[in-house]
Protein backbone atom coordinates (compact mmCIF):
# COMPACT_ATOMS: atom_id res chain seq x y z
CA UNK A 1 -89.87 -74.01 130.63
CA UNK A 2 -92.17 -72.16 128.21
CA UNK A 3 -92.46 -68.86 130.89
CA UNK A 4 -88.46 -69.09 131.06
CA UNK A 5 -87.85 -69.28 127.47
CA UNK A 6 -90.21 -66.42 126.67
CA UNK A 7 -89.01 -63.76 129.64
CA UNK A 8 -85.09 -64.53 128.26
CA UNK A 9 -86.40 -63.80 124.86
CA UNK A 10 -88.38 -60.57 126.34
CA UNK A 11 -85.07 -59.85 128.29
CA UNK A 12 -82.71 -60.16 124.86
CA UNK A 13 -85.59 -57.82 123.00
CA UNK A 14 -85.23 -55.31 126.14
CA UNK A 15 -81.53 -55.35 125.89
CA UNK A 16 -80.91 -53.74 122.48
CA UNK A 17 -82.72 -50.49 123.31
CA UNK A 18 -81.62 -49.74 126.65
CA UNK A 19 -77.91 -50.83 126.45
CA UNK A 20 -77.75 -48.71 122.91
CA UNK A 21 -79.81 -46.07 123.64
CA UNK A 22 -81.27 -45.56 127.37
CA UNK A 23 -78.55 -46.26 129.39
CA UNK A 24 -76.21 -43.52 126.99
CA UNK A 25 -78.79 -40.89 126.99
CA UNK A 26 -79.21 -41.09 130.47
CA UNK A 27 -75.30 -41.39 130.98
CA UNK A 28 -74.53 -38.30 128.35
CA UNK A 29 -77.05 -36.15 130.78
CA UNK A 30 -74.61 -36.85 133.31
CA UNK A 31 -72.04 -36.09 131.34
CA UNK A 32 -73.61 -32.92 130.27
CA UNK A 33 -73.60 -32.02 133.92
CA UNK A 34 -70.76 -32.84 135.46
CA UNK A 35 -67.19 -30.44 135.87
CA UNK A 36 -65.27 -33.68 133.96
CA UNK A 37 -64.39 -33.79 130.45
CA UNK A 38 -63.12 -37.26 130.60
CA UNK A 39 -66.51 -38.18 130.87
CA UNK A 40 -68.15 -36.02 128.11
CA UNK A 41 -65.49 -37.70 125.36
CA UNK A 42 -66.45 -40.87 126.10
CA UNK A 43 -70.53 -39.87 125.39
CA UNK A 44 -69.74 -38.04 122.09
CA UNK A 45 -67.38 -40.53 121.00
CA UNK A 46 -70.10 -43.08 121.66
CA UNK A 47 -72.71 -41.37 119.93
CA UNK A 48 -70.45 -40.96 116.72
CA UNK A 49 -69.86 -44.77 116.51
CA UNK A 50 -73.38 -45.66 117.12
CA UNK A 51 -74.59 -43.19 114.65
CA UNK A 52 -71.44 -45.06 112.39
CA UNK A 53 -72.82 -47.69 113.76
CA UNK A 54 -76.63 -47.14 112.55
CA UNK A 55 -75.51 -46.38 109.24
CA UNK A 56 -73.31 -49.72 108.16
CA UNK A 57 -76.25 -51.39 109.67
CA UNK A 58 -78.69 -49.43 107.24
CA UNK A 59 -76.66 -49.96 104.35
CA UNK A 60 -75.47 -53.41 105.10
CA UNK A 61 -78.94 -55.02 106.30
CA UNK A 62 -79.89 -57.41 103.21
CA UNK A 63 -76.33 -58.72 104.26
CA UNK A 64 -76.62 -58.58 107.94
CA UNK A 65 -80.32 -60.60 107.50
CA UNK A 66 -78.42 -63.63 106.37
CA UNK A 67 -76.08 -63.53 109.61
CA UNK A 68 -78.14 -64.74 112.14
CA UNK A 69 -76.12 -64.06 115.44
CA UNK A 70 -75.98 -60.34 114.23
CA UNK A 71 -78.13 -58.92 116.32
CA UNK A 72 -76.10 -60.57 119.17
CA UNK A 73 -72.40 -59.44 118.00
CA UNK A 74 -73.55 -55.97 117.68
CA UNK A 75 -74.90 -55.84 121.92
CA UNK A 76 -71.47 -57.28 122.72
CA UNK A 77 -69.78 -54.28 120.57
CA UNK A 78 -72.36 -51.94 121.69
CA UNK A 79 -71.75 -53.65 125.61
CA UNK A 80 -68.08 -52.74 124.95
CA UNK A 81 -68.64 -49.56 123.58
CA UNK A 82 -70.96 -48.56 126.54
CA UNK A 83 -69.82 -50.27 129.99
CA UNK A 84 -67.74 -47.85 132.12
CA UNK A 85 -65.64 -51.10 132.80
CA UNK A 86 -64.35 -50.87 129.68
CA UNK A 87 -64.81 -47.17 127.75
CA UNK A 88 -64.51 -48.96 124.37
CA UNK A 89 -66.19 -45.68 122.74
CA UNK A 90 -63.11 -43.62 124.00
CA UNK A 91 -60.65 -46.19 123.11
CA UNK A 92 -62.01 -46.54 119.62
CA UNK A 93 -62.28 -42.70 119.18
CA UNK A 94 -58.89 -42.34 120.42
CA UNK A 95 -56.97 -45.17 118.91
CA UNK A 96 -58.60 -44.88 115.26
CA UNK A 97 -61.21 -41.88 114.33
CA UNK A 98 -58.97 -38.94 116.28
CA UNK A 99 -55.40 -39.66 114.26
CA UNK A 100 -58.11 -39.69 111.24
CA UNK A 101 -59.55 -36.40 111.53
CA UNK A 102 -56.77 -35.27 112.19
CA UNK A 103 -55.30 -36.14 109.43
CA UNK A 104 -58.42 -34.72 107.22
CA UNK A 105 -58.42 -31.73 109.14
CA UNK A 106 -54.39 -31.13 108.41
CA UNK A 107 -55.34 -31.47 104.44
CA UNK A 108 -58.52 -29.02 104.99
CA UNK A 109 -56.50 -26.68 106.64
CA UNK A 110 -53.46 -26.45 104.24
CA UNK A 111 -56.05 -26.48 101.08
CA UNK A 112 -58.05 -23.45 102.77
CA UNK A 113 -54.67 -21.38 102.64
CA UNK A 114 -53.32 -22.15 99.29
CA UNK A 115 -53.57 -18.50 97.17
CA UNK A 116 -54.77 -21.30 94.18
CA UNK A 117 -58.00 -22.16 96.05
CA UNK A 118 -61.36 -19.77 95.99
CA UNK A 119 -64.32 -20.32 98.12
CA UNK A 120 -64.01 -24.30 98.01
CA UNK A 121 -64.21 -24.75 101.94
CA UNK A 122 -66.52 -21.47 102.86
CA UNK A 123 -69.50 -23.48 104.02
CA UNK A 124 -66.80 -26.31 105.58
CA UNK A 125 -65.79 -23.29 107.32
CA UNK A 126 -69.30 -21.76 107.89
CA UNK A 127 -69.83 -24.95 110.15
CA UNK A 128 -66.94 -25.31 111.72
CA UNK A 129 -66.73 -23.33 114.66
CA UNK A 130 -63.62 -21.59 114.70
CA UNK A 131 -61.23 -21.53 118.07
CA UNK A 132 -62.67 -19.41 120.38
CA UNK A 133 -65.76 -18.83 119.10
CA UNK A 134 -67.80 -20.25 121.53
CA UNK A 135 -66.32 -20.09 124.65
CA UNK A 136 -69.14 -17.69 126.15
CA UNK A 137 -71.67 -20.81 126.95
């Protein structure tokens, strides 16, 4: 019972880093690769959550230490988030971070051609590929 015990617990260590990090890298390669571009929002979506994600869990941890099935709620979301079964990244991106930016992106715009406003988005614009710009790769 002791063997069993310790491979499930070897098994549950295992799971974290190849469900949130092996199994995308390897699947955003793909991505990378293939003619699709259904495929390549559901990567970068992914990695913008996780990297989300990464940084709650950062700033949150003395709080998260206290909840001990944490580390457990976070594969399931990261499960979701991951399995081609379900495309949670996509979903999420779609449903909640795309009407966002959006959003931000309509205020940024209309600020950056008010006559009132001087140089207070030039680097937001330095960074910010403009349309076109790189459609020679």
């Amino acid at each position: 019972m002791d063997r069993l015990w310790t491979l499930i617990t070897l098994l549950h260590t295992l799971a974290g880093p190849v469900l949130t990090l092996l199994y995308p890298l390897y699947a955003s390669v793909v991505a990378i690769e293939s003619p699709s571009k259904v495929d390549d929002e559901q990567w970068l979506a992914y990695w913008i959550l996780y990297s989300f994600l990464t940084l709650m869990e950062m700033l949150l941890l003395p709080i998260l230490e206290w909840i001990p099935i944490w580390y457990d709620v976070k594969l399931i979301l990261v499960a979701w988030l991951v399995l081609p079964q379900f495309l949670g990244a996509a979903f999420v991106y779609e449903r909640f971070v795309r009407e966002n930016i959006r959003k931000y992106r309509g205020i940024e715009h209309h600020h950056h051609k008010s006559p009132n406003v001087k140089g207070k988005y030039k680097f937001v614009d330095f960074i910010t590929p403009k349309k076109g710009e790189h459609e020679a790769y």
